[in-house]
C-alpha atoms as a PDB file:
ATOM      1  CA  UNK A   1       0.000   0.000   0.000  1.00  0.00           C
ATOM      2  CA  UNK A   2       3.009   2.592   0.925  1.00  0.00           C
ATOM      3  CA  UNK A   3       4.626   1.435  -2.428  1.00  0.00           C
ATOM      4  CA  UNK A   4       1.109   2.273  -4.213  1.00  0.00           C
ATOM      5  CA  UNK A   5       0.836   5.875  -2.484  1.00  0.00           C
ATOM      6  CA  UNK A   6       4.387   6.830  -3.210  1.00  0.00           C
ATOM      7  CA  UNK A   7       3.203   5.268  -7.314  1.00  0.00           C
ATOM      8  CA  UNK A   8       0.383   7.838  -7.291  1.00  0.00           C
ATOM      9  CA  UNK A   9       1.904  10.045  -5.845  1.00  0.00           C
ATOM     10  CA  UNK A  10       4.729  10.342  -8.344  1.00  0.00           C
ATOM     11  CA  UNK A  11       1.954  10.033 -11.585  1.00  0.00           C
ATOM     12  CA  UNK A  12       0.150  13.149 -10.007  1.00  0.00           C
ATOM     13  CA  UNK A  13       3.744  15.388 -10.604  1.00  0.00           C
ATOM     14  CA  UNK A  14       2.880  14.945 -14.323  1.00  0.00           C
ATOM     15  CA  UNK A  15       0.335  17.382 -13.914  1.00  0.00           C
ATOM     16  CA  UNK A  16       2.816  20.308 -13.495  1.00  0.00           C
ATOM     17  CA  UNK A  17       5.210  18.595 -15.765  1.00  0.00           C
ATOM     18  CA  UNK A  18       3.079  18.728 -18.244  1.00  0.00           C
ATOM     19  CA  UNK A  19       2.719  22.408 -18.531  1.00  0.00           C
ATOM     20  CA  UNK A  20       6.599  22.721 -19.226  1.00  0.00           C
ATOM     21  CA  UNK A  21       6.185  20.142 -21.503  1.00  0.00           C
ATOM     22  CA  UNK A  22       3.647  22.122 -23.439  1.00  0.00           C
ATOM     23  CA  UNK A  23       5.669  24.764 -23.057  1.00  0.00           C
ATOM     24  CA  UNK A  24       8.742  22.770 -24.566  1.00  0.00           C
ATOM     25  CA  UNK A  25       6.253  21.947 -27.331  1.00  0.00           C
ATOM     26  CA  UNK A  26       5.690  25.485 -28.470  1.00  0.00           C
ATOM     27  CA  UNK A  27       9.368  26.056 -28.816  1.00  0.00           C
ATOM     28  CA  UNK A  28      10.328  23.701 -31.291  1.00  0.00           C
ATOM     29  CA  UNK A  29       9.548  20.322 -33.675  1.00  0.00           C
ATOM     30  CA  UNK A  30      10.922  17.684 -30.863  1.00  0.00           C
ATOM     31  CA  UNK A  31       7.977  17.420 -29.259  1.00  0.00           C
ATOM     32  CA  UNK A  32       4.593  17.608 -30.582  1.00  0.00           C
ATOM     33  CA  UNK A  33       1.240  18.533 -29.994  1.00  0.00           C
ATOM     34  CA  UNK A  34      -1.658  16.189 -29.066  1.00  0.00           C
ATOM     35  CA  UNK A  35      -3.285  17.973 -31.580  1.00  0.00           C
ATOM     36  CA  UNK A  36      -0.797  17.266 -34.094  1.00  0.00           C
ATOM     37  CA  UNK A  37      -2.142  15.366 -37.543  1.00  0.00           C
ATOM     38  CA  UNK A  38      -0.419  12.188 -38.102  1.00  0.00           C
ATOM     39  CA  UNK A  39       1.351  13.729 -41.364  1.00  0.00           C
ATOM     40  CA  UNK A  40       2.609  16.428 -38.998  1.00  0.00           C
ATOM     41  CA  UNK A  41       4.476  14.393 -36.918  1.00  0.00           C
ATOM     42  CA  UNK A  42       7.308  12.285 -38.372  1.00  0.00           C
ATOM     43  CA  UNK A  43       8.556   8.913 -37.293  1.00  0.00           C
ATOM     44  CA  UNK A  44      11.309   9.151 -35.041  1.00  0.00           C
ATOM     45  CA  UNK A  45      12.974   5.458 -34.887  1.00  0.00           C
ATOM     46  CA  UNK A  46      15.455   4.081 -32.569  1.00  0.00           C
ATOM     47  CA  UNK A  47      18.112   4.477 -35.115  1.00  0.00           C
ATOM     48  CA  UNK A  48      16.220   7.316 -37.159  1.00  0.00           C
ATOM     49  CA  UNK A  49      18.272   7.460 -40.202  1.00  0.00           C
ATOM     50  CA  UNK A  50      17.128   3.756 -41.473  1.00  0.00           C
ATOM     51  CA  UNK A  51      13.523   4.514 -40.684  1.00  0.00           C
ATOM     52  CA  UNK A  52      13.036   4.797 -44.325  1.00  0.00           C
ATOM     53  CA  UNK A  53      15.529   2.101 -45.126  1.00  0.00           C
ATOM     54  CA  UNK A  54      13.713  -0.501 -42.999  1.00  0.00           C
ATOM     55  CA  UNK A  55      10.353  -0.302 -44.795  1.00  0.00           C
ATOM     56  CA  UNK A  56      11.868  -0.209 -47.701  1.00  0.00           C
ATOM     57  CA  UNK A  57      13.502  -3.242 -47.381  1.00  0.00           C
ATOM     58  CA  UNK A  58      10.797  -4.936 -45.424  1.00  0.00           C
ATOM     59  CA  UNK A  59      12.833  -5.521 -42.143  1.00  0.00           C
ATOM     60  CA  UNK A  60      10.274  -6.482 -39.505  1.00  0.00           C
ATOM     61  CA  UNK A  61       9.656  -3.912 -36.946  1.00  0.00           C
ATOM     62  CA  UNK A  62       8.537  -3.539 -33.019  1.00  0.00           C
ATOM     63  CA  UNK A  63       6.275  -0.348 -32.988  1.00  0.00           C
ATOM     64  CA  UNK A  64       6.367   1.482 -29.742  1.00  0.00           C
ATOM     65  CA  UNK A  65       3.196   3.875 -29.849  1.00  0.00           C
ATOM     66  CA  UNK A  66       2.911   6.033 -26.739  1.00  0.00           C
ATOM     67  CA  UNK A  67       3.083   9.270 -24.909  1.00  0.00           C
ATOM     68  CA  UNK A  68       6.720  11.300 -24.111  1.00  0.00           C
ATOM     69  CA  UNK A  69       7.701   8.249 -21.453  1.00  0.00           C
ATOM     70  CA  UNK A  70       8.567   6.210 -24.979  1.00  0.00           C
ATOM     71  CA  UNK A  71       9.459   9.332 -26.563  1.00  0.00           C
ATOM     72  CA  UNK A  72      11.956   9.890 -24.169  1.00  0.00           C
ATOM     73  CA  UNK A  73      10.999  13.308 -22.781  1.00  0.00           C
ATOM     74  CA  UNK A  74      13.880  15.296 -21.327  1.00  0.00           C
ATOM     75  CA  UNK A  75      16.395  12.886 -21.504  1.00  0.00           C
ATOM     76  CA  UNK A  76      19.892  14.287 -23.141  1.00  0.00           C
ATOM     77  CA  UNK A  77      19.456  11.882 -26.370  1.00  0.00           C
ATOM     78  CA  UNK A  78      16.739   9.855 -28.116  1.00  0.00           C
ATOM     79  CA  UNK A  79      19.355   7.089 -27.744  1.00  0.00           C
ATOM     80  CA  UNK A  80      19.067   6.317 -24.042  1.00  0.00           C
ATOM     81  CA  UNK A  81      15.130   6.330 -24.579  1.00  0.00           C
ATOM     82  CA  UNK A  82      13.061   2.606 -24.095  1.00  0.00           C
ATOM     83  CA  UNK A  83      12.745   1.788 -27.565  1.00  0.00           C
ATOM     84  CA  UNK A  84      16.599   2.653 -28.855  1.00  0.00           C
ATOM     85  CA  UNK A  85      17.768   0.670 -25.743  1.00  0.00           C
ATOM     86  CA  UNK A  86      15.227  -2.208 -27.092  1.00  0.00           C
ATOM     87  CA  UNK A  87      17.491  -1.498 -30.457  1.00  0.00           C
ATOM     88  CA  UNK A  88      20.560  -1.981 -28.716  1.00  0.00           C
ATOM     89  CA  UNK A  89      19.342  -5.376 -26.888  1.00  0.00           C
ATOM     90  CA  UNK A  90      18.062  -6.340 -30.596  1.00  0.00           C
ATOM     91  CA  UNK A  91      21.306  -5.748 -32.357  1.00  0.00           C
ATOM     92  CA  UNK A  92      23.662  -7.433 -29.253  1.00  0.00           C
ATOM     93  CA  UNK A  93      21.504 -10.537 -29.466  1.00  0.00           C
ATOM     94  CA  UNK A  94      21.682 -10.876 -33.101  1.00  0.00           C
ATOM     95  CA  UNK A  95      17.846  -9.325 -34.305  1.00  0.00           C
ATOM     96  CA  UNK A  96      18.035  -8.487 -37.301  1.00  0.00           C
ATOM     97  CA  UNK A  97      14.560  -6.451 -36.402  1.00  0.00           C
ATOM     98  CA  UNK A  98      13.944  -2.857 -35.685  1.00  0.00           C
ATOM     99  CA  UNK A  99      12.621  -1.155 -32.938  1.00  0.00           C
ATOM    100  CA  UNK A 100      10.724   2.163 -33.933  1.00  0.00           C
ATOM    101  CA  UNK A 101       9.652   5.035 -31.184  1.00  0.00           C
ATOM    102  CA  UNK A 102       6.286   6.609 -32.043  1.00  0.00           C
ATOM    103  CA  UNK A 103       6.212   8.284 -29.024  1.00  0.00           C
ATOM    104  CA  UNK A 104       4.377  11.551 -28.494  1.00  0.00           C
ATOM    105  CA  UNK A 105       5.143  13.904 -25.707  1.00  0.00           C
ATOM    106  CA  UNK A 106       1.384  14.515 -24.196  1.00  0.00           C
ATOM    107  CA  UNK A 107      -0.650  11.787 -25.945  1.00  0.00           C
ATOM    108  CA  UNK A 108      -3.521  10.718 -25.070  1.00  0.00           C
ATOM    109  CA  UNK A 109      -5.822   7.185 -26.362  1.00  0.00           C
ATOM    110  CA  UNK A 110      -7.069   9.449 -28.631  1.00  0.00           C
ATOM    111  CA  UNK A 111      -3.839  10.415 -30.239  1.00  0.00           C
ATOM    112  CA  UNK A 112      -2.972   6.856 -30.679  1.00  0.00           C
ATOM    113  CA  UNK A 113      -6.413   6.029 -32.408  1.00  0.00           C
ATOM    114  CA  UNK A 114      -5.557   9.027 -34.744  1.00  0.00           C
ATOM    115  CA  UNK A 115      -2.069   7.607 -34.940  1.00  0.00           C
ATOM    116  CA  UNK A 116      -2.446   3.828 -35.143  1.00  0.00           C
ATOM    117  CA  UNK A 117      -2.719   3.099 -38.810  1.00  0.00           C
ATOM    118  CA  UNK A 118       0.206   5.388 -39.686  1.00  0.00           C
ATOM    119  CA  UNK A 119       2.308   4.316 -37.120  1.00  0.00           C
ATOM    120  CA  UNK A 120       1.742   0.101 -38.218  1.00  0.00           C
ATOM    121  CA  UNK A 121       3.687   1.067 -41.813  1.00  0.00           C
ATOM    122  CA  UNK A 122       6.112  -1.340 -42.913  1.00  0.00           C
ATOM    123  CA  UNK A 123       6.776  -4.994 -42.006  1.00  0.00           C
ATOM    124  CA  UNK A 124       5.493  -4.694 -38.020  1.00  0.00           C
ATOM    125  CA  UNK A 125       5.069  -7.666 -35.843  1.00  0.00           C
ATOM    126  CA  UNK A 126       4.812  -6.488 -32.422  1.00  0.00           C
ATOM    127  CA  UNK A 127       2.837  -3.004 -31.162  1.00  0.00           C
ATOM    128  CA  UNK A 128       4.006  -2.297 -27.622  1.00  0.00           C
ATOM    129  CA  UNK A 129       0.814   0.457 -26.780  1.00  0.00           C
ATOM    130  CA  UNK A 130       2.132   2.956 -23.548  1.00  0.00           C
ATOM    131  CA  UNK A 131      -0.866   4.804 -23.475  1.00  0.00           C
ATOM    132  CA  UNK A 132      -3.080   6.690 -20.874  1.00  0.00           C
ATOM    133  CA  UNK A 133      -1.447   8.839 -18.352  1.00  0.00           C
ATOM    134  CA  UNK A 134      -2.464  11.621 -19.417  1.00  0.00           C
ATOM    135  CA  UNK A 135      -5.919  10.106 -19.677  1.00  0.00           C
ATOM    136  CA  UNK A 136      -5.536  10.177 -16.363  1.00  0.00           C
ATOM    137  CA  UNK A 137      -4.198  13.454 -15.134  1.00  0.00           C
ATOM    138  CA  UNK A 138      -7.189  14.826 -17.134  1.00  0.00           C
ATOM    139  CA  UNK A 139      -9.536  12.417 -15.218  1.00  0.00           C
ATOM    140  CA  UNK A 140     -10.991  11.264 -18.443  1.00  0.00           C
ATOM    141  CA  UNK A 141     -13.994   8.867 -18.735  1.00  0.00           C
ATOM    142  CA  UNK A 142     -12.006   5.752 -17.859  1.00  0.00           C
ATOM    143  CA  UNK A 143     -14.463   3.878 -20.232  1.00  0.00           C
ATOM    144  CA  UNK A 144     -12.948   6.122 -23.194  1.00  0.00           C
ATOM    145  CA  UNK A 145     -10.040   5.741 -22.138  1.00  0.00           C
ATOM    146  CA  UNK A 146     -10.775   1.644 -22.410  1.00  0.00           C
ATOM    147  CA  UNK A 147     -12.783   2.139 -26.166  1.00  0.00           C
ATOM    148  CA  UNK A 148     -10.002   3.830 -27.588  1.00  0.00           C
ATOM    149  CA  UNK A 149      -7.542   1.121 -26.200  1.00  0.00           C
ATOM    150  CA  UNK A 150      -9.773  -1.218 -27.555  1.00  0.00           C
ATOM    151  CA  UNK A 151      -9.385   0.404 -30.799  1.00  0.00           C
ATOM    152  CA  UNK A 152      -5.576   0.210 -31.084  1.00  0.00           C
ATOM    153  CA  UNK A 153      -5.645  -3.333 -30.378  1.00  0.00           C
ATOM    154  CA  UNK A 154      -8.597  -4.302 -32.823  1.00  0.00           C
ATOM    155  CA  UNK A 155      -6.302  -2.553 -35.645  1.00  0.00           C
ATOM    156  CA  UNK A 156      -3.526  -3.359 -35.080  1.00  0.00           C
ATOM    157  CA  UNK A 157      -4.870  -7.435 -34.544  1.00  0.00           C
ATOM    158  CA  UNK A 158      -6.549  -7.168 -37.881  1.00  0.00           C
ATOM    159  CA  UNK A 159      -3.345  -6.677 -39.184  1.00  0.00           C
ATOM    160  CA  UNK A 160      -1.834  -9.729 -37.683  1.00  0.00           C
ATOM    161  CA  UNK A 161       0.095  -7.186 -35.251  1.00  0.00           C
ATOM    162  CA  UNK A 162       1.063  -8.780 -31.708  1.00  0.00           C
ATOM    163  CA  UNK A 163       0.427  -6.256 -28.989  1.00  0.00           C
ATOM    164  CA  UNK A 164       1.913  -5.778 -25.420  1.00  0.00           C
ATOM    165  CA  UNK A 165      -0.079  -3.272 -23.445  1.00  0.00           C
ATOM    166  CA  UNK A 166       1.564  -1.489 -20.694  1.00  0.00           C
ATOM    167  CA  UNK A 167      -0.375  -0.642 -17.608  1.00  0.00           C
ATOM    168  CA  UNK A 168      -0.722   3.083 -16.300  1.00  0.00           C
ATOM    169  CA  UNK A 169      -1.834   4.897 -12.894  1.00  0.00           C
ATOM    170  CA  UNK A 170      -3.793   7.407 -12.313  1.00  0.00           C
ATOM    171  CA  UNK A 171      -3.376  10.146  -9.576  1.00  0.00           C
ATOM    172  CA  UNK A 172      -5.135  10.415  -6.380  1.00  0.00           C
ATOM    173  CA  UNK A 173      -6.445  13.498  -6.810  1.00  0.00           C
ATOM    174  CA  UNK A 174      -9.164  12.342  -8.469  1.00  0.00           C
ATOM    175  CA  UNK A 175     -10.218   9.949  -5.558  1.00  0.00           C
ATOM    176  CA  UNK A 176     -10.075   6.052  -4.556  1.00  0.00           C
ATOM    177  CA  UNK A 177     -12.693   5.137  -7.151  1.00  0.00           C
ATOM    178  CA  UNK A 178     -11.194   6.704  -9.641  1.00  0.00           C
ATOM    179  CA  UNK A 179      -7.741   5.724  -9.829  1.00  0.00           C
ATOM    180  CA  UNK A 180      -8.912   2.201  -8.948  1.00  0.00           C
ATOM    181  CA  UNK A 181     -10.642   2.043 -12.124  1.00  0.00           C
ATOM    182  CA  UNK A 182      -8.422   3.557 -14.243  1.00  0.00           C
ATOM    183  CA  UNK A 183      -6.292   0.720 -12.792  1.00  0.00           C
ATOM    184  CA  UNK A 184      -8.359  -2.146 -13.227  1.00  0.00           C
ATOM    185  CA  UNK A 185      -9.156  -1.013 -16.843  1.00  0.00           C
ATOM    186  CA  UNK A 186      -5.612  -1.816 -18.689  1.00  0.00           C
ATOM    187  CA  UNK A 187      -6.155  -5.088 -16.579  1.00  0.00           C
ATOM    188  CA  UNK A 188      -9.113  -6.054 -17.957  1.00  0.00           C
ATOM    189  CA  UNK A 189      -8.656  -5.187 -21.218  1.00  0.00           C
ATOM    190  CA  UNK A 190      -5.771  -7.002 -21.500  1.00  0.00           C
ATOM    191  CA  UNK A 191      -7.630 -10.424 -20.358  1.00  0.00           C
ATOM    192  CA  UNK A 192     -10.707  -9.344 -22.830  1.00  0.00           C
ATOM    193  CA  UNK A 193      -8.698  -8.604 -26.037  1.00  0.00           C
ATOM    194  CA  UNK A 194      -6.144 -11.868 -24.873  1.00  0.00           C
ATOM    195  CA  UNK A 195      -3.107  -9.800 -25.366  1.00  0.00           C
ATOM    196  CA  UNK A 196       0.122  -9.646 -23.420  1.00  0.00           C
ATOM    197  CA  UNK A 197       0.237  -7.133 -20.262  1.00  0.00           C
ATOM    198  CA  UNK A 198       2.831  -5.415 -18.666  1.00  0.00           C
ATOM    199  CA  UNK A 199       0.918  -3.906 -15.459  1.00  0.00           C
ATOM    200  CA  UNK A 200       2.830  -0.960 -15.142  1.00  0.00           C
ATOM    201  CA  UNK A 201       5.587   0.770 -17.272  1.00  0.00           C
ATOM    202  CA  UNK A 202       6.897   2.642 -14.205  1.00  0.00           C
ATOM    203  CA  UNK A 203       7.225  -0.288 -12.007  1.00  0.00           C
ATOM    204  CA  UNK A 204      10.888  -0.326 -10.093  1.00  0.00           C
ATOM    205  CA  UNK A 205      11.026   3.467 -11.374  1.00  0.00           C
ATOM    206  CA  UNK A 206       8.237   5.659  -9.985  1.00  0.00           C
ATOM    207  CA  UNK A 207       8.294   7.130  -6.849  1.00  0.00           C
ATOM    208  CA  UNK A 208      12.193   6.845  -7.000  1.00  0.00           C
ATOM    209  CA  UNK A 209      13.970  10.534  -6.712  1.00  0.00           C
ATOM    210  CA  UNK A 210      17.119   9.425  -8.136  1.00  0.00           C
ATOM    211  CA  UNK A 211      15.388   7.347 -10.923  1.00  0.00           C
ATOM    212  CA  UNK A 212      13.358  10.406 -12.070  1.00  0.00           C
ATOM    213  CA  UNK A 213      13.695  13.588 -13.528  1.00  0.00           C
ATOM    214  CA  UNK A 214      12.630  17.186 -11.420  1.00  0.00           C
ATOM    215  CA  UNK A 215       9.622  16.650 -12.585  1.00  0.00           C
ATOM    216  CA  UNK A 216       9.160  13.356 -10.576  1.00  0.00           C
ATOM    217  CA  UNK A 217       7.772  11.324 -13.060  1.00  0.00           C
ATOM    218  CA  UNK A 218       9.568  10.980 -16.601  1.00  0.00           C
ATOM    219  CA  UNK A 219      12.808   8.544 -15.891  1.00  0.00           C
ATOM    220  CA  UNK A 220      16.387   9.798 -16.080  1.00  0.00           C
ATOM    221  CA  UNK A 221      18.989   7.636 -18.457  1.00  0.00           C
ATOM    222  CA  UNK A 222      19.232   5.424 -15.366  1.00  0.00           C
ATOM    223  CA  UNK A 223      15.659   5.017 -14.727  1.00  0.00           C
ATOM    224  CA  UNK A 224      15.091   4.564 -18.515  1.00  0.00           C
ATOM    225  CA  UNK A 225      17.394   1.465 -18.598  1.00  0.00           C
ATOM    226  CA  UNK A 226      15.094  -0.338 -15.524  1.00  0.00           C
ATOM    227  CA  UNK A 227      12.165   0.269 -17.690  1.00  0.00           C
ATOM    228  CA  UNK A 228      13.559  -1.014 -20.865  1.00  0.00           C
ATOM    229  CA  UNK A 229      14.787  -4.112 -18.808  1.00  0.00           C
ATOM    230  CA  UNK A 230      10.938  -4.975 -17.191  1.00  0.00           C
ATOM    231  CA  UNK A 231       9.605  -3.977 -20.852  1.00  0.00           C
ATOM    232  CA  UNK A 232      12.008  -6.715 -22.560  1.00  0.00           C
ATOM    233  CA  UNK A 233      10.856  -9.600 -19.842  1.00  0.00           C
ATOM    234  CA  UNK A 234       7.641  -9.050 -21.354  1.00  0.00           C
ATOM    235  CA  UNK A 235       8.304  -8.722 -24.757  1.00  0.00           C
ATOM    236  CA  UNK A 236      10.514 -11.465 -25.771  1.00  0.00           C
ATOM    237  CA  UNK A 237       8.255 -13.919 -25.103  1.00  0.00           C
ATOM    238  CA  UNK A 238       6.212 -13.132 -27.908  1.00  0.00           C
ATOM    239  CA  UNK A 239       8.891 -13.487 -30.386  1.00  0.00           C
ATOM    240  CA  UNK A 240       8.800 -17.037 -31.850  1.00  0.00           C
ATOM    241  CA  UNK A 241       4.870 -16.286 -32.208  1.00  0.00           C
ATOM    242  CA  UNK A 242       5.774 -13.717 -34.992  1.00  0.00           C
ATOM    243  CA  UNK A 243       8.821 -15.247 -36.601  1.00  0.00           C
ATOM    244  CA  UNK A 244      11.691 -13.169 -34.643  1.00  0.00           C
ATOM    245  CA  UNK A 245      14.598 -15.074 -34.777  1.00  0.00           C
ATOM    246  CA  UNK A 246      18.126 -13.501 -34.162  1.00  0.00           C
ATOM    247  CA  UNK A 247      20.809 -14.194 -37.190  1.00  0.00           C
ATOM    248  CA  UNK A 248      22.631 -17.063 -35.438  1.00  0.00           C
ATOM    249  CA  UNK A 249      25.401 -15.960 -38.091  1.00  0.00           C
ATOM    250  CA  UNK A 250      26.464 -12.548 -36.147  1.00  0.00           C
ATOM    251  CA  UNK A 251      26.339 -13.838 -33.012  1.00  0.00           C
END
């Protein structure tokens, strides 16, 4: 229960995070607007320069679609963010498969619906969906917040897309009932759309000063590499399902 307060507590220093953020948004291209149309925001990938390359060439991706803790918000580069270090565990281990950030810094579930098709371009095989804390901090209808989950998932399943969805919390400002549901939701839609869970993304990470930013919430370098480590323990598993098999040749 202490562990679970300190979790909230930590989500709820989003909300003034998120006003620099905006404010880092209005500055300049590196972080976009909610708002944004899909064309308007370009695909940043873990190694950005073969972003092009890899569709060309049909090399078999990992989407990450979320919100700026996949984009990597305030850390020094976009290499020490969750998806590039998921490109440097692919390339040590021999993937030959990469790992693309779509990642947009104050995203909601109703970006990522607006998002979803674009972002599932080229050769993908796995959607990892971080989605829903700032559903949260604006205490949106938690059963929106589950629809437009919901959504993601049906598309990118029709597609033959595996998806890991990553839990989120709420914070306690908004009561007991509340953040409970918001809670429960990610849980339950995992079991009712049969796709692989992570319960939270923050887990080991929030709540932990020298893990976090000022801002108490988005992870320094050090805090990014804990998340990337939970994130891989649930998404290797569902390699062999979708025909990821590191090149036993550079190994």
């Amino acid at each position: 229960m202490k562990h679970l307060l300190t979790v909230l507590l930590a989500v709820s220093a989003l909300i003034a995070g998120c006003g620099r953020e905006r404010e880092a948004q209005d500055r300049g291209p590196e972080l976009r607007d909610i708002s944004a149309r899909p064309a308007d925001v370009a695909p940043t990938a873990a190694v950005a320069s073969s972003d092009a390359a890899g569709v060309a060439q049909g090399r078999p991706r990992i989407v990450f679609l979320g919100d700026s803790l996949t984009a990597g918000y305030g850390l020094a580069s976009k290499d020490q963010s969750v998806p590039s270090l998921i490109q440097k565990r692919l390339d040590a281990e021999g993937y030959n498969v990469e790992a693309v950030n779509q990642g947009v810094s104050g995203d909601t579930t109703a970006g990522g619906v607006s998002r979803v098709e674009w972002a599932l371009n080229g050769d993908v095989r796995i959607l990892v969906v971080e989605l829903g804390g700032n559903d949260g901090l604006r205490g949106l209808p938690v059963e929106v917040t589950k629809q437009n989950l919901a959504q993601i998932i049906t598309t990118a399943r029709q597609r033959g897309v595996r998806v890991l969805l990553t839990g989120m919390e709420a914070p306690p400002s908004y009561g007991p009932t509340y953040t409970s549901q918001f809670r429960q939701l990610f849980r339950d839609l995992a079991k009712e759309q049969d796709v692989a869970f992570m319960p939270f993304f923050l887990e080991g990470v929030a709540g932990i000063p020298r893990l976090n930013q000022a801002d108490g919430i988005h992870p320094t370098a050090e805090g990014a590499v804990i998340v990337e480590q939970a994130v891989w323990k649930s998404l290797k598993p569902l390699f062999d399902g979708v025909g990821l098999k590191p090149n036993t040749a550079t190994r």
